[in-house]
PDB file of N, CA and C in Angstrom:
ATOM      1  N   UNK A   1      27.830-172.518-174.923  1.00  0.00           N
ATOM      2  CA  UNK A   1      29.107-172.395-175.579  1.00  0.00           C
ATOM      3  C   UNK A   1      30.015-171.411-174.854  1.00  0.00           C
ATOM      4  N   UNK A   2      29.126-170.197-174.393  1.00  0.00           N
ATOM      5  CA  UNK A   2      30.035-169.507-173.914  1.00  0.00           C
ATOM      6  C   UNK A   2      31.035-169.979-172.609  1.00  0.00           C
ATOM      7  N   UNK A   3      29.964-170.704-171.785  1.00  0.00           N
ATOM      8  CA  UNK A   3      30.858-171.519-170.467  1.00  0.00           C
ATOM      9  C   UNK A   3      31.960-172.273-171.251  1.00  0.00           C
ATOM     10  N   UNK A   4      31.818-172.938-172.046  1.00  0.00           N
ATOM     11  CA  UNK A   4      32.899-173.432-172.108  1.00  0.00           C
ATOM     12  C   UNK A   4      33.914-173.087-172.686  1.00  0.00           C
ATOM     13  N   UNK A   5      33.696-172.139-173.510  1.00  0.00           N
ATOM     14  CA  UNK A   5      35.087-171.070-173.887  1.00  0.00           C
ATOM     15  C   UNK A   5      35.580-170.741-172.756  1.00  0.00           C
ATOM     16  N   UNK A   6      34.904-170.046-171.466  1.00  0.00           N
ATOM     17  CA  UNK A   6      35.745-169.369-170.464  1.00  0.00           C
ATOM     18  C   UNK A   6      35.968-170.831-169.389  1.00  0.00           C
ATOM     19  N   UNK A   7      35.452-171.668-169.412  1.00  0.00           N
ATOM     20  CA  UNK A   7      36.554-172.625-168.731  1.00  0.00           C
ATOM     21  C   UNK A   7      37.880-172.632-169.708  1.00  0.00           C
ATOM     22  N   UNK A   8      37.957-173.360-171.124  1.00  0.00           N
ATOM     23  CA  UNK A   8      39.167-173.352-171.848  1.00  0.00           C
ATOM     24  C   UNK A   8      39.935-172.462-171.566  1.00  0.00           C
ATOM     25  N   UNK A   9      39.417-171.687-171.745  1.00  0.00           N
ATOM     26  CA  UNK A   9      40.587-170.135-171.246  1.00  0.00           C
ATOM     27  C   UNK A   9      40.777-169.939-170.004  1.00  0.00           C
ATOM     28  N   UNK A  10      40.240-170.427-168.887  1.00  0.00           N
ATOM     29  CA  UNK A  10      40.477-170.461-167.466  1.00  0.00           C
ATOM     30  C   UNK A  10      41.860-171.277-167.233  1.00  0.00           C
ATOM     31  N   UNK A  11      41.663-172.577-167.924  1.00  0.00           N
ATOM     32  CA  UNK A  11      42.218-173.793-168.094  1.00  0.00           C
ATOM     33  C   UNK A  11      44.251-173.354-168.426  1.00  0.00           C
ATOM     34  N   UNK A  12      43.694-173.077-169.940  1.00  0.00           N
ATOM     35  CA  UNK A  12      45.147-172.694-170.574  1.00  0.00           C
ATOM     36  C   UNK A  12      45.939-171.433-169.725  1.00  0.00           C
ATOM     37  N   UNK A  13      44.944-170.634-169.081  1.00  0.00           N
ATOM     38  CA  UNK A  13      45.705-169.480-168.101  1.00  0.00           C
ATOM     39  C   UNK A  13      46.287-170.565-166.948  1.00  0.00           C
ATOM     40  N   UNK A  14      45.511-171.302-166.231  1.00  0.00           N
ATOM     41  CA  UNK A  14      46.200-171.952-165.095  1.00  0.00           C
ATOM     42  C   UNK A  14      47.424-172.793-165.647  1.00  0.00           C
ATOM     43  N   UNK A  15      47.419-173.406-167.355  1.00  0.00           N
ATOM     44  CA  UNK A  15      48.741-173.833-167.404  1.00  0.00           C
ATOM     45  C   UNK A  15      49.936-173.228-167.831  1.00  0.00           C
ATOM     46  N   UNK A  16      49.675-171.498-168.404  1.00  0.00           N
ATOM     47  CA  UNK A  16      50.584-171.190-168.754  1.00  0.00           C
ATOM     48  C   UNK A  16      51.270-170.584-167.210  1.00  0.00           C
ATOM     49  N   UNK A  17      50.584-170.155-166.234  1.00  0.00           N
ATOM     50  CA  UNK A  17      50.804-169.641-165.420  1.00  0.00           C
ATOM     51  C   UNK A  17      51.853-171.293-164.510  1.00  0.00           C
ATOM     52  N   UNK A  18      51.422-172.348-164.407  1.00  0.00           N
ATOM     53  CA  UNK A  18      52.446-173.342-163.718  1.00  0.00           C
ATOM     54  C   UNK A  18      53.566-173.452-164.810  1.00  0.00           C
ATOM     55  N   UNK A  19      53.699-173.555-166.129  1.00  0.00           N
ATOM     56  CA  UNK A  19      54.501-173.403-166.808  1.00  0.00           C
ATOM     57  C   UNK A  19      55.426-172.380-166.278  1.00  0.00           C
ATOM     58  N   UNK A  20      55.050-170.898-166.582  1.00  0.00           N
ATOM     59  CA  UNK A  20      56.186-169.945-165.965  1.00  0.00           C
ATOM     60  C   UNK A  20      56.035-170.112-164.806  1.00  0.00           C
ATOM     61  N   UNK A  21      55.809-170.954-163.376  1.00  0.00           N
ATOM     62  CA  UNK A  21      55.810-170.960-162.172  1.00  0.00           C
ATOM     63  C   UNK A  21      56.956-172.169-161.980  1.00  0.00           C
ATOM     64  N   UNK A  22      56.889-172.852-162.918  1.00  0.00           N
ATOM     65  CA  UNK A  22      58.119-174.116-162.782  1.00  0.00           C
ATOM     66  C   UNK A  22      59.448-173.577-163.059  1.00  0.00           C
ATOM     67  N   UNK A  23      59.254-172.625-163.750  1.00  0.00           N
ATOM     68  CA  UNK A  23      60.904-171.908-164.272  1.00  0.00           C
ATOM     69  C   UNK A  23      61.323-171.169-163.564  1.00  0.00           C
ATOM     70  N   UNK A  24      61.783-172.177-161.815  1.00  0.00           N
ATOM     71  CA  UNK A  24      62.742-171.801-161.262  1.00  0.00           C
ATOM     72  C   UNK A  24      62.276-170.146-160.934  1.00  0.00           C
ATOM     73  N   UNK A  25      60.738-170.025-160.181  1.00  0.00           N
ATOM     74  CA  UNK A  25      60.242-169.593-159.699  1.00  0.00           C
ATOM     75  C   UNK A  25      59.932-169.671-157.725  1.00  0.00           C
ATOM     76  N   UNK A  26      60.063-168.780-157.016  1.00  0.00           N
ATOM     77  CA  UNK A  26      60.617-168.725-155.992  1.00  0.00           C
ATOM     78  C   UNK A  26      59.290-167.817-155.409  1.00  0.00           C
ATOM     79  N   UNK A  27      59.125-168.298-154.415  1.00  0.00           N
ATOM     80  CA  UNK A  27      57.983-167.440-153.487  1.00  0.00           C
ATOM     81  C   UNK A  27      58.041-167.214-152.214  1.00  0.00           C
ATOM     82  N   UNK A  28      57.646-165.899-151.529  1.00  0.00           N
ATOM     83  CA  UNK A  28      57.767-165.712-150.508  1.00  0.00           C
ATOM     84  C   UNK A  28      56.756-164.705-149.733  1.00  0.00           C
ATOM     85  N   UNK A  29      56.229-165.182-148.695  1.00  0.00           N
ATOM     86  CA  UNK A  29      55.497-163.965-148.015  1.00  0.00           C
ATOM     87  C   UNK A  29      56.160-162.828-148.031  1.00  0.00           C
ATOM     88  N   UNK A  30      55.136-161.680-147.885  1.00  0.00           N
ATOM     89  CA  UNK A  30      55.918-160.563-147.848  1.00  0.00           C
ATOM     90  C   UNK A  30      55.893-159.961-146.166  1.00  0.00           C
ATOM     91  N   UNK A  31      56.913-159.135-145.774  1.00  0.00           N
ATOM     92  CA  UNK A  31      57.120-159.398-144.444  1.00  0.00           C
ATOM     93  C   UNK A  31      55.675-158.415-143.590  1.00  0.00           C
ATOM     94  N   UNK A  32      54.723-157.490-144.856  1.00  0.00           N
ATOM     95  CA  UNK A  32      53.834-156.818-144.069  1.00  0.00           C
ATOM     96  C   UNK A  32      52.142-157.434-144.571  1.00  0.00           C
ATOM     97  N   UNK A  33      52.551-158.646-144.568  1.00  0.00           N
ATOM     98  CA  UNK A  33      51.321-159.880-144.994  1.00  0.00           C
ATOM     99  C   UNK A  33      51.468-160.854-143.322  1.00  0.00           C
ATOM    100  N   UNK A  34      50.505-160.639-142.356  1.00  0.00           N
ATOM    101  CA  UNK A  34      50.917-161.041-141.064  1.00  0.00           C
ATOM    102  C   UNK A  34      49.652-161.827-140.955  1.00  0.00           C
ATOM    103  N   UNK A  35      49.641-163.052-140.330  1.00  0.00           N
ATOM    104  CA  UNK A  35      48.376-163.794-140.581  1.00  0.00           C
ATOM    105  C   UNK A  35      48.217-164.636-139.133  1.00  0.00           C
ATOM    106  N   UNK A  36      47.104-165.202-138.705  1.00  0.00           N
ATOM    107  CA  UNK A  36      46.919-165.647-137.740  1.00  0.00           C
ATOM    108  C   UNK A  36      46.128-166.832-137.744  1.00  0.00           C
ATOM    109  N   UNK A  37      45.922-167.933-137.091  1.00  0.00           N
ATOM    110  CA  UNK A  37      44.966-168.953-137.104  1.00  0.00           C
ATOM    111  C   UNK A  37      43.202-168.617-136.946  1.00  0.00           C
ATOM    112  N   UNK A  38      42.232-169.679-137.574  1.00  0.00           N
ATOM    113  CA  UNK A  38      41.170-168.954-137.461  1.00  0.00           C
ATOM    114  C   UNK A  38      40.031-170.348-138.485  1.00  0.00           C
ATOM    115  N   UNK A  39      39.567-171.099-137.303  1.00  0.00           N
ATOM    116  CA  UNK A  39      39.138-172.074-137.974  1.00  0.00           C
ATOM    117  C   UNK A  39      39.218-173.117-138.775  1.00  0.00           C
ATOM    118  N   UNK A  40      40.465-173.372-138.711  1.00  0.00           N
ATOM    119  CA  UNK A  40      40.730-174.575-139.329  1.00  0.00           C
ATOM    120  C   UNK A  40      41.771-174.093-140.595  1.00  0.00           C
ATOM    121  N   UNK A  41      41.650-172.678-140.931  1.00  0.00           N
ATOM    122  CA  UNK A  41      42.507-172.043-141.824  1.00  0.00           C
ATOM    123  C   UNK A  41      43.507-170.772-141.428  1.00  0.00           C
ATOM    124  N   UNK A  42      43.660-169.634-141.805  1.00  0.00           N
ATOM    125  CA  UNK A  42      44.378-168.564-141.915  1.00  0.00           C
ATOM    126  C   UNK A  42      43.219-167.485-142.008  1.00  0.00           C
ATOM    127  N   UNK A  43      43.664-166.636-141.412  1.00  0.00           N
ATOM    128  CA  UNK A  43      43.602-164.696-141.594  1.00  0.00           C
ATOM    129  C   UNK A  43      44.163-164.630-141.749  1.00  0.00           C
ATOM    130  N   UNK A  44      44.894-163.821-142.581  1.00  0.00           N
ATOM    131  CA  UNK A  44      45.438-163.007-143.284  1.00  0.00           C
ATOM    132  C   UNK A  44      45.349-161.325-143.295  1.00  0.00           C
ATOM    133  N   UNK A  45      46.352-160.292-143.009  1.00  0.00           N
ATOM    134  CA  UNK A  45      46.473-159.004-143.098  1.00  0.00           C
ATOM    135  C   UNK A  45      47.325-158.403-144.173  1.00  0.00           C
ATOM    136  N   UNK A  46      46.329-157.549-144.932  1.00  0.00           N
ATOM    137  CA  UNK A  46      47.959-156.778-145.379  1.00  0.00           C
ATOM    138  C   UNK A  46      47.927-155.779-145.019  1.00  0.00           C
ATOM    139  N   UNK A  47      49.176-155.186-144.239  1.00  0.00           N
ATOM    140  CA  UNK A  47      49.624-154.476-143.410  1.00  0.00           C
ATOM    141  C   UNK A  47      49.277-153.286-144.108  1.00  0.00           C
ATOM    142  N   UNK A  48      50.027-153.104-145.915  1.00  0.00           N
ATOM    143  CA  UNK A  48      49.583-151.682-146.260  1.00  0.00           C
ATOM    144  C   UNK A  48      48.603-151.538-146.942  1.00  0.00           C
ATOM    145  N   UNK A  49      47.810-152.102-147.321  1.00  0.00           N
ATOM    146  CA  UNK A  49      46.185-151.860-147.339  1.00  0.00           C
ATOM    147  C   UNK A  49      45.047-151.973-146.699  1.00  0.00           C
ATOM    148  N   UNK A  50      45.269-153.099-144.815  1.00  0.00           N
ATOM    149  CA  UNK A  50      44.284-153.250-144.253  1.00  0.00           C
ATOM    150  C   UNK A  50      43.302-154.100-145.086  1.00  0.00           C
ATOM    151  N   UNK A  51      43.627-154.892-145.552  1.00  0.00           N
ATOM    152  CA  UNK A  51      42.464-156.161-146.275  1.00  0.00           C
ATOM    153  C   UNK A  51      42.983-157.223-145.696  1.00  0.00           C
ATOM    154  N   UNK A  52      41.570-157.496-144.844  1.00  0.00           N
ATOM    155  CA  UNK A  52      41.450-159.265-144.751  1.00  0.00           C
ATOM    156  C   UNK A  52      41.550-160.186-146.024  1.00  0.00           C
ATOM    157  N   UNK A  53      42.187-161.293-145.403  1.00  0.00           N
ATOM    158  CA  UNK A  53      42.066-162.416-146.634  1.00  0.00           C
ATOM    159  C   UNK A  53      42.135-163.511-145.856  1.00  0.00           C
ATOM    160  N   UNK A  54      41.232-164.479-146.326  1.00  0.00           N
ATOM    161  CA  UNK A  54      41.355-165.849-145.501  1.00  0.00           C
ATOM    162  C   UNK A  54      41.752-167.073-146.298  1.00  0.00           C
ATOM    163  N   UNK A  55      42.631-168.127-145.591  1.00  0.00           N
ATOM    164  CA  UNK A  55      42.810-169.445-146.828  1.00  0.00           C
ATOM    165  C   UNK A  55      42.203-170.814-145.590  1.00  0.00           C
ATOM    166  N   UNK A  56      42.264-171.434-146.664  1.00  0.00           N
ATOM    167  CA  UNK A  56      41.540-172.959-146.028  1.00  0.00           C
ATOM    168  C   UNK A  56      43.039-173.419-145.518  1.00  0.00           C
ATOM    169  N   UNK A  57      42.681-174.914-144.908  1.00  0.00           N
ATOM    170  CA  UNK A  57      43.652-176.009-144.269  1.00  0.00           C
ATOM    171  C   UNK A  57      45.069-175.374-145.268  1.00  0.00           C
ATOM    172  N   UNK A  58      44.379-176.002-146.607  1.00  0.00           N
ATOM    173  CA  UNK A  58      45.578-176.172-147.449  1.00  0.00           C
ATOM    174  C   UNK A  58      45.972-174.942-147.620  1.00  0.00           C
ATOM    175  N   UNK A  59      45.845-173.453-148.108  1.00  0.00           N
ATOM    176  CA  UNK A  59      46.201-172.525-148.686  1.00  0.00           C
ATOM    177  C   UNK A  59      47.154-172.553-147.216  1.00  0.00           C
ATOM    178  N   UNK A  60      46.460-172.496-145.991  1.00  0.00           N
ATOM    179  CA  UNK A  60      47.396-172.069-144.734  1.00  0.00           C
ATOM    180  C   UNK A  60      48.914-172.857-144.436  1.00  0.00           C
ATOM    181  N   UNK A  61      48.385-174.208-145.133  1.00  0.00           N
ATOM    182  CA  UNK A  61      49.577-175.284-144.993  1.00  0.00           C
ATOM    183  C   UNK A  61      50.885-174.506-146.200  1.00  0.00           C
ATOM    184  N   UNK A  62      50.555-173.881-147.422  1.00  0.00           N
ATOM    185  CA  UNK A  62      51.417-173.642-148.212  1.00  0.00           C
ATOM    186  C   UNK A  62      52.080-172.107-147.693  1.00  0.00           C
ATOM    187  N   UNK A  63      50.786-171.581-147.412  1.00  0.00           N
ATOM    188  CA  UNK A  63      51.231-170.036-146.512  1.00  0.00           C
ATOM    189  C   UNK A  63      52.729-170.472-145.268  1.00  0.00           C
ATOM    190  N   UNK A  64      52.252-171.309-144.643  1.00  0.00           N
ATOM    191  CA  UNK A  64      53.724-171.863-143.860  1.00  0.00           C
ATOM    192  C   UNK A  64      54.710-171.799-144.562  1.00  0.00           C
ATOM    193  N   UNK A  65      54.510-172.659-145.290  1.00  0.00           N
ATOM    194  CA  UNK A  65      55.772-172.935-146.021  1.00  0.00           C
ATOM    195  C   UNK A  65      56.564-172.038-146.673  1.00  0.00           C
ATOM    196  N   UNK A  66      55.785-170.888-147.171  1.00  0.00           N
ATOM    197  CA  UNK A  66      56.592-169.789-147.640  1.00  0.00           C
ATOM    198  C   UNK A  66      57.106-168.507-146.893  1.00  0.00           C
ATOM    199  N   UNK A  67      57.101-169.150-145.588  1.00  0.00           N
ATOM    200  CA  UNK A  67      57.204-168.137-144.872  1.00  0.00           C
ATOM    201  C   UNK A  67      59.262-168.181-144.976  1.00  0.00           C
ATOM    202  N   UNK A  68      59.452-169.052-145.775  1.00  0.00           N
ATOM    203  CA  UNK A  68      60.813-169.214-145.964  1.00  0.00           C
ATOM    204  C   UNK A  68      60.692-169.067-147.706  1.00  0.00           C
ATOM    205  N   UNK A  69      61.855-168.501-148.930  1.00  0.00           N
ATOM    206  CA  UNK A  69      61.742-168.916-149.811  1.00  0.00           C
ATOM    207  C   UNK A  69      61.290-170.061-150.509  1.00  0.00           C
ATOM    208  N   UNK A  70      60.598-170.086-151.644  1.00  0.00           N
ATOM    209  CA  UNK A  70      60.128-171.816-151.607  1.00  0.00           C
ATOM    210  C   UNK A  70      59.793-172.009-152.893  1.00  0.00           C
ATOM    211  N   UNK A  71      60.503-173.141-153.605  1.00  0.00           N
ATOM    212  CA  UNK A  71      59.933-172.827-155.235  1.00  0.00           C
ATOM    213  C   UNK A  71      58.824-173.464-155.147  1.00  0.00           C
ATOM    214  N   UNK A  72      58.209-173.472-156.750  1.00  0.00           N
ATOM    215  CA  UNK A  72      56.760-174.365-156.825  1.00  0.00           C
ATOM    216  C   UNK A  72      56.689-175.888-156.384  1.00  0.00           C
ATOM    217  N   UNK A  73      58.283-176.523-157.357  1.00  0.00           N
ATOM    218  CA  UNK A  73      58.312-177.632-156.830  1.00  0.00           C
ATOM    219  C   UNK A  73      58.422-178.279-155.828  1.00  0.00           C
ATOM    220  N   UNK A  74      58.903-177.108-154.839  1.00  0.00           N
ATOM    221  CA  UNK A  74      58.841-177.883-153.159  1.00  0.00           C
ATOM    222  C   UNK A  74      57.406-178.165-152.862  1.00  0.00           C
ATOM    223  N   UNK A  75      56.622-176.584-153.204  1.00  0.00           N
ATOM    224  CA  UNK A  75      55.691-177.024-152.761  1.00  0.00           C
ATOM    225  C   UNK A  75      54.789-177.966-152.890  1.00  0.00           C
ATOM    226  N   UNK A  76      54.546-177.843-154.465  1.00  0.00           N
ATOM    227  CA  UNK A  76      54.305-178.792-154.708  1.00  0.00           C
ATOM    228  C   UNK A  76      54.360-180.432-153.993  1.00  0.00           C
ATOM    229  N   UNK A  77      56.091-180.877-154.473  1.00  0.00           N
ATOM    230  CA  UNK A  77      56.066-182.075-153.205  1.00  0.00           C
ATOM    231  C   UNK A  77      55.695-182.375-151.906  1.00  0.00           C
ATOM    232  N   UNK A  78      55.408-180.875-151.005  1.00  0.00           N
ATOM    233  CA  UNK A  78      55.208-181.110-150.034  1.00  0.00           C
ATOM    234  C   UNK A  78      53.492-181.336-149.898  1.00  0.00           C
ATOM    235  N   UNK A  79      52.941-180.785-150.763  1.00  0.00           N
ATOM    236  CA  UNK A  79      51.092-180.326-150.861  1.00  0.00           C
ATOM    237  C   UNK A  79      51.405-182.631-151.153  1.00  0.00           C
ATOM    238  N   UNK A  80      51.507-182.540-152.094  1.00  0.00           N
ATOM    239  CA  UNK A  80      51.141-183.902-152.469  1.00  0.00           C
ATOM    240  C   UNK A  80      51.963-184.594-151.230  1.00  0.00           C
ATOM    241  N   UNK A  81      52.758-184.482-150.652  1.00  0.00           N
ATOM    242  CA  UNK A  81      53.351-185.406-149.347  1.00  0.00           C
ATOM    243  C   UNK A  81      51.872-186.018-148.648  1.00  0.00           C
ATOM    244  N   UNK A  82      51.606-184.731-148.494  1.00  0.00           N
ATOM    245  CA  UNK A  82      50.207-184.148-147.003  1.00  0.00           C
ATOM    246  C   UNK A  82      48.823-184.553-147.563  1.00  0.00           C
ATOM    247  N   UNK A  83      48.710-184.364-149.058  1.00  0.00           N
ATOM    248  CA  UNK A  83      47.277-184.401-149.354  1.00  0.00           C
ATOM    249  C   UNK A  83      46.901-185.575-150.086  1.00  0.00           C
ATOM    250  N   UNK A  84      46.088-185.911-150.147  1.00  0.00           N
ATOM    251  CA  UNK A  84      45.357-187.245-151.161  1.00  0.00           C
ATOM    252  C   UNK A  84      45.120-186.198-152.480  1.00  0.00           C
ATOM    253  N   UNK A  85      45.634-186.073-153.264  1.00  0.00           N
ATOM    254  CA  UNK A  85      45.506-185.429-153.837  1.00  0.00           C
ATOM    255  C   UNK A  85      45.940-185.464-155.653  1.00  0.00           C
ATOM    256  N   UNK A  86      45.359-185.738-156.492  1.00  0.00           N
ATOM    257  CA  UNK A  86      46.006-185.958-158.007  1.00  0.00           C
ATOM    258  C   UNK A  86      46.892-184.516-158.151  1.00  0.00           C
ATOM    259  N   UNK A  87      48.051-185.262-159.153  1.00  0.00           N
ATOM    260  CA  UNK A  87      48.744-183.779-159.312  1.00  0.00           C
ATOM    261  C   UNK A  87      48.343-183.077-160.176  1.00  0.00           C
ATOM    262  N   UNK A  88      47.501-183.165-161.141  1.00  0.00           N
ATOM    263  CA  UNK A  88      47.615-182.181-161.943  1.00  0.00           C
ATOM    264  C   UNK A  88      46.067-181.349-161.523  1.00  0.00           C
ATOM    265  N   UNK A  89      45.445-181.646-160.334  1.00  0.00           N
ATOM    266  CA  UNK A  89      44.145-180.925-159.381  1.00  0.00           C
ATOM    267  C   UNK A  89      45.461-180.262-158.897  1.00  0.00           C
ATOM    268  N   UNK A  90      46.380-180.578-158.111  1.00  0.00           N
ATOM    269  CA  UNK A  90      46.841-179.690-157.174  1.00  0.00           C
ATOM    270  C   UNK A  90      48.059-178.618-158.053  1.00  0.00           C
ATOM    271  N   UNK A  91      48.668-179.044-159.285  1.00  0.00           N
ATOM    272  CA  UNK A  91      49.245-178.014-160.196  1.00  0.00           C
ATOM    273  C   UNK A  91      47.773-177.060-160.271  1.00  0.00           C
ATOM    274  N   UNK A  92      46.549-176.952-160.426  1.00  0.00           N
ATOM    275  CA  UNK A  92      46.110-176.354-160.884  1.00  0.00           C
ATOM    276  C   UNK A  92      45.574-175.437-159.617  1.00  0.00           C
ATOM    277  N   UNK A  93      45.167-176.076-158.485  1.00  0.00           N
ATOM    278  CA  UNK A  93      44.929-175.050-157.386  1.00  0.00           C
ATOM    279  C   UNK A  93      46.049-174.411-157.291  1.00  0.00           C
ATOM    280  N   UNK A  94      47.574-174.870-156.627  1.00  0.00           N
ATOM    281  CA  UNK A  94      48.614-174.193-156.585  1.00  0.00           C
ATOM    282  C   UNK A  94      48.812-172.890-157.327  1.00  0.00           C
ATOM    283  N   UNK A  95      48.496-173.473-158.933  1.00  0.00           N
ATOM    284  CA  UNK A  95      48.968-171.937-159.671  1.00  0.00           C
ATOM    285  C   UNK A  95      48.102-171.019-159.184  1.00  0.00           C
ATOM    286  N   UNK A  96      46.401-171.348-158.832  1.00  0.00           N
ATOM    287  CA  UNK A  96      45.282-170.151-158.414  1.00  0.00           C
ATOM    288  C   UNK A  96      45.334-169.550-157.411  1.00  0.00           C
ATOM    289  N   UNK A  97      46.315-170.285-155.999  1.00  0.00           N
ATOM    290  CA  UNK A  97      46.071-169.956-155.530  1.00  0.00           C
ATOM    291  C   UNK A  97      47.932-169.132-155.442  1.00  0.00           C
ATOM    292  N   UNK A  98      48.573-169.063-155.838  1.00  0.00           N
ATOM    293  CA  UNK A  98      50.054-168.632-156.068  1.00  0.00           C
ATOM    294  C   UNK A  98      49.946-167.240-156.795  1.00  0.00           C
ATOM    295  N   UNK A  99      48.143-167.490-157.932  1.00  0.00           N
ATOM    296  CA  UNK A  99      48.362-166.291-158.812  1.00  0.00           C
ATOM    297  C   UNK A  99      47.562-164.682-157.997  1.00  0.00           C
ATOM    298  N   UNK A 100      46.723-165.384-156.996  1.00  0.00           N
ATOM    299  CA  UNK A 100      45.531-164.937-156.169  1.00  0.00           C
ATOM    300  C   UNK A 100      46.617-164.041-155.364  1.00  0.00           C
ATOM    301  N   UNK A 101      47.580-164.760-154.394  1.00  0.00           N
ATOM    302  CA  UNK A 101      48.367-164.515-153.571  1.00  0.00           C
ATOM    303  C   UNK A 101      49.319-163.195-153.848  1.00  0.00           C
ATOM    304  N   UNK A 102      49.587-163.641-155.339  1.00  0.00           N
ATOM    305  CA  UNK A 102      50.797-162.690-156.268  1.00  0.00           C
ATOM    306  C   UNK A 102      49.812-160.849-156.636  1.00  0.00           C
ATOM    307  N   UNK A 103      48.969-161.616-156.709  1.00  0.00           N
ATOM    308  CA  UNK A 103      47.862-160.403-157.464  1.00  0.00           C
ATOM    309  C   UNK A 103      47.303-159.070-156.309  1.00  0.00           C
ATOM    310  N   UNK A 104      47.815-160.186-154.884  1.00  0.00           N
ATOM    311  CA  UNK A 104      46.953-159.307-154.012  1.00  0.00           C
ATOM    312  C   UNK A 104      48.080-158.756-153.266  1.00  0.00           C
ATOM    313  N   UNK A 105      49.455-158.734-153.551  1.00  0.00           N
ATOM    314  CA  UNK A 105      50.312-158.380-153.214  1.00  0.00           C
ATOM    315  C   UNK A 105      50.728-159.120-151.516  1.00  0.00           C
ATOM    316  N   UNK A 106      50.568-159.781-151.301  1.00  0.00           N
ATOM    317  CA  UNK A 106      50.765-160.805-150.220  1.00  0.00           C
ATOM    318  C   UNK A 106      51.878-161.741-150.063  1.00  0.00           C
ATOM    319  N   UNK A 107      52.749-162.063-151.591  1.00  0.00           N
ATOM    320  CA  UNK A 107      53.647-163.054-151.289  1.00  0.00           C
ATOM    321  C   UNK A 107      54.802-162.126-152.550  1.00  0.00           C
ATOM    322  N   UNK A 108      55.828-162.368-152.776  1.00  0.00           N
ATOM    323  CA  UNK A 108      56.830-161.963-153.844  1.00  0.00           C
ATOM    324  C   UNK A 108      57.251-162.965-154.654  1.00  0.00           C
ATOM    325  N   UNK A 109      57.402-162.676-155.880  1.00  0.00           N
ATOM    326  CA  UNK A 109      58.000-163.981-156.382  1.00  0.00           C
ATOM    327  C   UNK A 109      59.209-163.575-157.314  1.00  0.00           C
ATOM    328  N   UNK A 110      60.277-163.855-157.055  1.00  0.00           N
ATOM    329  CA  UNK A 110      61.874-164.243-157.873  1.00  0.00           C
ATOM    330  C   UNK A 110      62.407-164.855-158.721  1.00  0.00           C
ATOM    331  N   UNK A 111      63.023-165.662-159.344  1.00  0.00           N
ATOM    332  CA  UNK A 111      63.409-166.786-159.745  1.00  0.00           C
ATOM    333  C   UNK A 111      64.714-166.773-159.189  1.00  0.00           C
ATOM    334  N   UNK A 112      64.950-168.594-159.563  1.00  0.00           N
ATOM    335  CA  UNK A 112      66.253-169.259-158.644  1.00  0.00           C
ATOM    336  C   UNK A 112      67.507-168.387-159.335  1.00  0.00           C
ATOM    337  N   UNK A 113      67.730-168.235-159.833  1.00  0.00           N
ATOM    338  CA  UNK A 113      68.843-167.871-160.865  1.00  0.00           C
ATOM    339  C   UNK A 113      69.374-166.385-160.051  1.00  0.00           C
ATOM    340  N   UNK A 114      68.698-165.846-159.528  1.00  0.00           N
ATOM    341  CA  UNK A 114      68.844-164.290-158.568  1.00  0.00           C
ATOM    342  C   UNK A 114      69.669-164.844-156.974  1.00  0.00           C
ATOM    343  N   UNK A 115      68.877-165.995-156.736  1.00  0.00           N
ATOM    344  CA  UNK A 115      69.738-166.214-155.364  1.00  0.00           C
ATOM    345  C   UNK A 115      70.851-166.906-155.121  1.00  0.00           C
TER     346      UNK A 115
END
């Protein structure tokens, strides 16, 4: 029972989190997050803590992309352009890996309404 309480609650966190990620939510590397190729994915630095971080194909493919402002929904369209992929698997990696990114101080996030 207990697993499945903490999936449910895993669950409803990943949708409240794309919920407030759709509202004209905006992301961006931060300029002392410097990353390099490395197997098929990303290294990752952060400049002011000195922590490695590594992402796969995909995390590196979205890491591109934000190397310019970028809301969810671009990315979104663009992840599903590129990937075989159901959307509501890739709403749900996106938010983990958007919330991972946000948490570790690596990317910034805005909303549209500021720019």
């Amino acid at each position: 029972m207990s697993t499945r309480l903490i999936r449910a609650v895993s669950s409803v966190q990943v949708e409240r989190v794309m919920a407030q990620s759709d509202n004209q939510a905006i992301y961006l590397v931060r300029a002392d997050a410097v990353s390099c190729e490395l197997a098929g994915g990303l290294a990752l630095l952060d400049l002011r803590s000195n922590i490695y971080y590594s992402l796969n194909g995909v995390g590196a493919f979205v890491w591109e992309l934000m190397q310019q402002p970028r809301s969810v929904s671009f990315l979104r369209q663009e992840i599903l352009k590129k990937y075989a992929v159901q959307q509501d698997r890739c709403d749900a990696d996106l938010a983990a890996l958007l919330s991972k990114l946000s948490d570790a101080g690596l990317v910034v996030c805005s909303h549209a309404e500021n720019h």
